[in-house]
Each structure stands twice: as structure tokens, then as C-alpha cells.
C-alpha atoms as a PDB file:
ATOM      1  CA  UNK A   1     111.273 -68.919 -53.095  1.00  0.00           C
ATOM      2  CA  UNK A   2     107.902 -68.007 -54.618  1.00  0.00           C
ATOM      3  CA  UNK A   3     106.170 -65.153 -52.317  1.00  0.00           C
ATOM      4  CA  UNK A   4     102.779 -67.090 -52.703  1.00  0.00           C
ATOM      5  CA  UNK A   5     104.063 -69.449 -49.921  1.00  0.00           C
ATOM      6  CA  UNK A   6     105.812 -66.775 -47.859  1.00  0.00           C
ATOM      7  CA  UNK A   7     104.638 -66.535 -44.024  1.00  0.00           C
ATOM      8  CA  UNK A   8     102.134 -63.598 -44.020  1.00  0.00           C
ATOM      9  CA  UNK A   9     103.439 -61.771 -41.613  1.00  0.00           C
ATOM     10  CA  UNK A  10     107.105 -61.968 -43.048  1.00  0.00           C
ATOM     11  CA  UNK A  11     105.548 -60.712 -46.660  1.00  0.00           C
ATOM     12  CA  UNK A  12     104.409 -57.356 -44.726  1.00  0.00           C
ATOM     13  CA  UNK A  13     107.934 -57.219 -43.396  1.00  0.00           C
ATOM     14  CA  UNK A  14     109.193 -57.732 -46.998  1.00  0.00           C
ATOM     15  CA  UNK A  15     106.431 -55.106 -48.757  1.00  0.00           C
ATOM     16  CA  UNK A  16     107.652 -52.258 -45.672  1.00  0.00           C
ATOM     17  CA  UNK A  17     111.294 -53.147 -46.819  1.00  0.00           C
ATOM     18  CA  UNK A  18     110.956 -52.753 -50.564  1.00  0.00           C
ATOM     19  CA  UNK A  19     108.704 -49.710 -50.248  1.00  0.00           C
ATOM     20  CA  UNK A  20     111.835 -47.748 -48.064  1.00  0.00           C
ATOM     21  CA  UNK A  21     114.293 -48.987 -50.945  1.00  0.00           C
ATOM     22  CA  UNK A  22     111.975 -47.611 -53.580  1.00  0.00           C
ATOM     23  CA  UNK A  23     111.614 -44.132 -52.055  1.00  0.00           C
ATOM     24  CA  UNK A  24     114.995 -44.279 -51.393  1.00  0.00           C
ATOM     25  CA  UNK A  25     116.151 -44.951 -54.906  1.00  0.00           C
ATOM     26  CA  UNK A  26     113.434 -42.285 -56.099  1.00  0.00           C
ATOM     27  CA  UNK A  27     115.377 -39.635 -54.659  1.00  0.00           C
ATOM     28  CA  UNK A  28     118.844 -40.122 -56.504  1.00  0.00           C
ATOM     29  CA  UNK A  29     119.235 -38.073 -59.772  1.00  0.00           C
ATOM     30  CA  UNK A  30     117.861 -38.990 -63.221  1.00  0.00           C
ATOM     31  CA  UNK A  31     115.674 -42.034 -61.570  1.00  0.00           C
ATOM     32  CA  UNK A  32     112.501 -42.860 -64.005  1.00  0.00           C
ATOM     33  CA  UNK A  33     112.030 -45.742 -61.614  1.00  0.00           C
ATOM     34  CA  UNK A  34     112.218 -48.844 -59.840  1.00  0.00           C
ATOM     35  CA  UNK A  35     110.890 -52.085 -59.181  1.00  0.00           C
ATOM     36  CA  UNK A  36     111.257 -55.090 -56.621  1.00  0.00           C
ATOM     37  CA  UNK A  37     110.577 -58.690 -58.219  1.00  0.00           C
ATOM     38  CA  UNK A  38     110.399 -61.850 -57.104  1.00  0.00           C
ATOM     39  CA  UNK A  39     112.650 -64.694 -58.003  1.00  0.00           C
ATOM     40  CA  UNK A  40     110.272 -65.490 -60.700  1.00  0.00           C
ATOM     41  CA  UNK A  41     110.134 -62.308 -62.590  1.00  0.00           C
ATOM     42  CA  UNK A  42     107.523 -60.846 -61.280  1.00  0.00           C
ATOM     43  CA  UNK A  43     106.906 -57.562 -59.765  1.00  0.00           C
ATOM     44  CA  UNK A  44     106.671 -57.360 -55.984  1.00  0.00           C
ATOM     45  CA  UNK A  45     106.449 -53.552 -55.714  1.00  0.00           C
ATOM     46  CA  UNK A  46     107.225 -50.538 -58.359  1.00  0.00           C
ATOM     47  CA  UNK A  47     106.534 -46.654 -59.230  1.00  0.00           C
ATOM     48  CA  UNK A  48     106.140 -47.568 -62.555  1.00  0.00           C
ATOM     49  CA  UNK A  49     102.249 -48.169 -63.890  1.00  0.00           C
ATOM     50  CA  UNK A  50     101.575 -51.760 -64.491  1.00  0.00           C
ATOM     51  CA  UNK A  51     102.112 -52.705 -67.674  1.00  0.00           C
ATOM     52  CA  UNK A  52     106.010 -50.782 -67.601  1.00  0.00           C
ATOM     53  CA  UNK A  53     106.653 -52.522 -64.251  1.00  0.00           C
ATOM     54  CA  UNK A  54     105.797 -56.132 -65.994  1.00  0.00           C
ATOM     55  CA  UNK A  55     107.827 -55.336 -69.137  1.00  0.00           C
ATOM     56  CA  UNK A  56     110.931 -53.927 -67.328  1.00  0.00           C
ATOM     57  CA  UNK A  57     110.658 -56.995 -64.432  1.00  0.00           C
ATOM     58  CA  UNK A  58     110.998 -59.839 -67.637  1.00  0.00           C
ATOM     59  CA  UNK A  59     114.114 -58.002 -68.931  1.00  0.00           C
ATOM     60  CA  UNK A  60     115.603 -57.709 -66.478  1.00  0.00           C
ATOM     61  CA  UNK A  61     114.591 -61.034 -64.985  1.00  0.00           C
ATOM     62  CA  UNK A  62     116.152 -62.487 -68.322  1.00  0.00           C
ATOM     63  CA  UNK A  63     119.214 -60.141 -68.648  1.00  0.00           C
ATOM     64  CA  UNK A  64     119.856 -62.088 -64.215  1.00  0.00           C
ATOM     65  CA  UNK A  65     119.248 -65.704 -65.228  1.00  0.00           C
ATOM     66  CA  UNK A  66     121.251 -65.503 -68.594  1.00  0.00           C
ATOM     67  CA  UNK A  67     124.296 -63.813 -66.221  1.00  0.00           C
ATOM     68  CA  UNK A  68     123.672 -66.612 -63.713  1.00  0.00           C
ATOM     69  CA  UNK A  69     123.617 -69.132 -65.821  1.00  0.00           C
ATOM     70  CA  UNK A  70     126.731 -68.119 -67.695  1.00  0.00           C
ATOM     71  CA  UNK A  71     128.856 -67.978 -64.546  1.00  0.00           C
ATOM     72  CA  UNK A  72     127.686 -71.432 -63.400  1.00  0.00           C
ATOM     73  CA  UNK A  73     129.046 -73.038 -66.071  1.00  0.00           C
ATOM     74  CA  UNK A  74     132.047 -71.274 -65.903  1.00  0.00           C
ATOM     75  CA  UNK A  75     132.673 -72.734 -62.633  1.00  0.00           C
ATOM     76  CA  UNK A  76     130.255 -75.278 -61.975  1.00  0.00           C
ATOM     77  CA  UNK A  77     132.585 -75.870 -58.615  1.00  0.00           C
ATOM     78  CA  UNK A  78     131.201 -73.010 -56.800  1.00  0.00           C
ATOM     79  CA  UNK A  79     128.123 -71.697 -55.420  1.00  0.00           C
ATOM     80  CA  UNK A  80     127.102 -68.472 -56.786  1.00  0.00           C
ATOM     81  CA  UNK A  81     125.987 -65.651 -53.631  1.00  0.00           C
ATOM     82  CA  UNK A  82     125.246 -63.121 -55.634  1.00  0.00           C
ATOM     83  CA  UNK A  83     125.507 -61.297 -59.529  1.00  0.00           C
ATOM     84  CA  UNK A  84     125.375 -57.982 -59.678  1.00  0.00           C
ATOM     85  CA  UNK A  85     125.437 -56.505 -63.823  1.00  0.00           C
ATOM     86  CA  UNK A  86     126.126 -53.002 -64.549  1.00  0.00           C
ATOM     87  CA  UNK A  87     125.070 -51.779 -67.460  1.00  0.00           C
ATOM     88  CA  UNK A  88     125.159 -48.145 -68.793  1.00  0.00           C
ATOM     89  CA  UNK A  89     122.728 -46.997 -66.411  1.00  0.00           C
ATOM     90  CA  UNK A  90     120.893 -49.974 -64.694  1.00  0.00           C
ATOM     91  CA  UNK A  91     121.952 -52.299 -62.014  1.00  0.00           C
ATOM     92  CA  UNK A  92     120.795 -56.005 -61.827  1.00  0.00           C
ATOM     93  CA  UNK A  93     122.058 -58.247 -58.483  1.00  0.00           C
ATOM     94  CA  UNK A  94     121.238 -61.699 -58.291  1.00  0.00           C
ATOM     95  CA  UNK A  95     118.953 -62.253 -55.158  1.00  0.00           C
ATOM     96  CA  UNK A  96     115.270 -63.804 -54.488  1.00  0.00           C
ATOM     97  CA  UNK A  97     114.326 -60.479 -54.845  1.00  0.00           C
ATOM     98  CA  UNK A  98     115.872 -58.134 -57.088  1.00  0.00           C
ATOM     99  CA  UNK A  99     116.341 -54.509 -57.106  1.00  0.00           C
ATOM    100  CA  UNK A 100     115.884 -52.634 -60.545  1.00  0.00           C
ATOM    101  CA  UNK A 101     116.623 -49.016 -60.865  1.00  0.00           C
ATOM    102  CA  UNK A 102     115.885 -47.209 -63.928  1.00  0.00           C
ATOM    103  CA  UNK A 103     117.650 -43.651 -64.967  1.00  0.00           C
ATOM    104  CA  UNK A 104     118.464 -41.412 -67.777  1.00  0.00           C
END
């Protein structure tokens, strides 16, 4: 779902929502960041400056689809709800819009 063609007043509903998460997130130890994106990559709201937020949005936008597209053909069968990678210190779920916290 691109958020160009999202219902105006549902976007607002969507920018309140991802601004709690952020602050949220900020307050957990060794957080350098985070950042919302849409399902196509791009950043829907972020602490970082602009340029970091568009860099760390296509990795990890990348690092999703690859995992997603791996598990489909693993078992084509099924409908994937949801991926959710751990790395060493970043977590990456599988949604229309995705959740990215940096930390040391």
C-alpha cells in the first residue's frame, strides 16, 4: 500500500502512531535511532537527518524483501503474516510499514 493514496485523515492517524513508537524506542538504551518506512522503502518518519534516514530505510528495506522472498519460496504454500530478522543489534519485521531501530 503506497501512503500517496492513503485516506488523509487515516495518514494523520498513521504519522501520530509512528511518532509515539519513535519516542518510545528513543528512550531504550544505546538507541542512535529509528525510522518508520513505507512498504516501498521509503521513510515515513525518523530522528535521523535526511540523508541517514534514506540510507538506513534502503538497507533495511533490502535486508526485508530478500528475507521475504527467501521464505516464499521455501514454502510457496503459505501466506507469509509477518518476518521479523534479528540481527546483532537491529530488528527488521515484515509489515506495510516497518519499524527500524538502530543501537550500539
Amino acid at each position: 500500500m503506497s501512503l500517496q493514496k492513503t485516506n488523509p485523515s487515516s495518514l494523520k492517524v498513521l504519522r501520530k502512531e509512528a511518532d509515539a513508537i519513535c519516542q518510545r524506542f528513543a528512550s531504550f538504551k544505546n538507541v542512535i535511532g529509528t525510522i518508520v518506512i513505507d512498504s516501498e522503502g521509503l521513510p515515513f518518519r525518523s530522528t535521523f537527518v535526511k540523508h541517514e534516514a534514506f540510507i538506513y530505510a534502503e538497507m533495511g528495506h533490502q535486508i526485508a524483501s530478500r528475507a521475504l522472498s527467501g521464505i516464499e519460496k521455501i514454502n510457496p504454500e503459505e501466506s507469509v503474516e509477518m518476518v521479523k530478522i534479528i540481527t546483532g543489534s537491529q530488528e527488521v519485521p515484515k509489515i506495510n510499514l516497518n519499524l527500524h531501530v538502530l543501537q550500539h
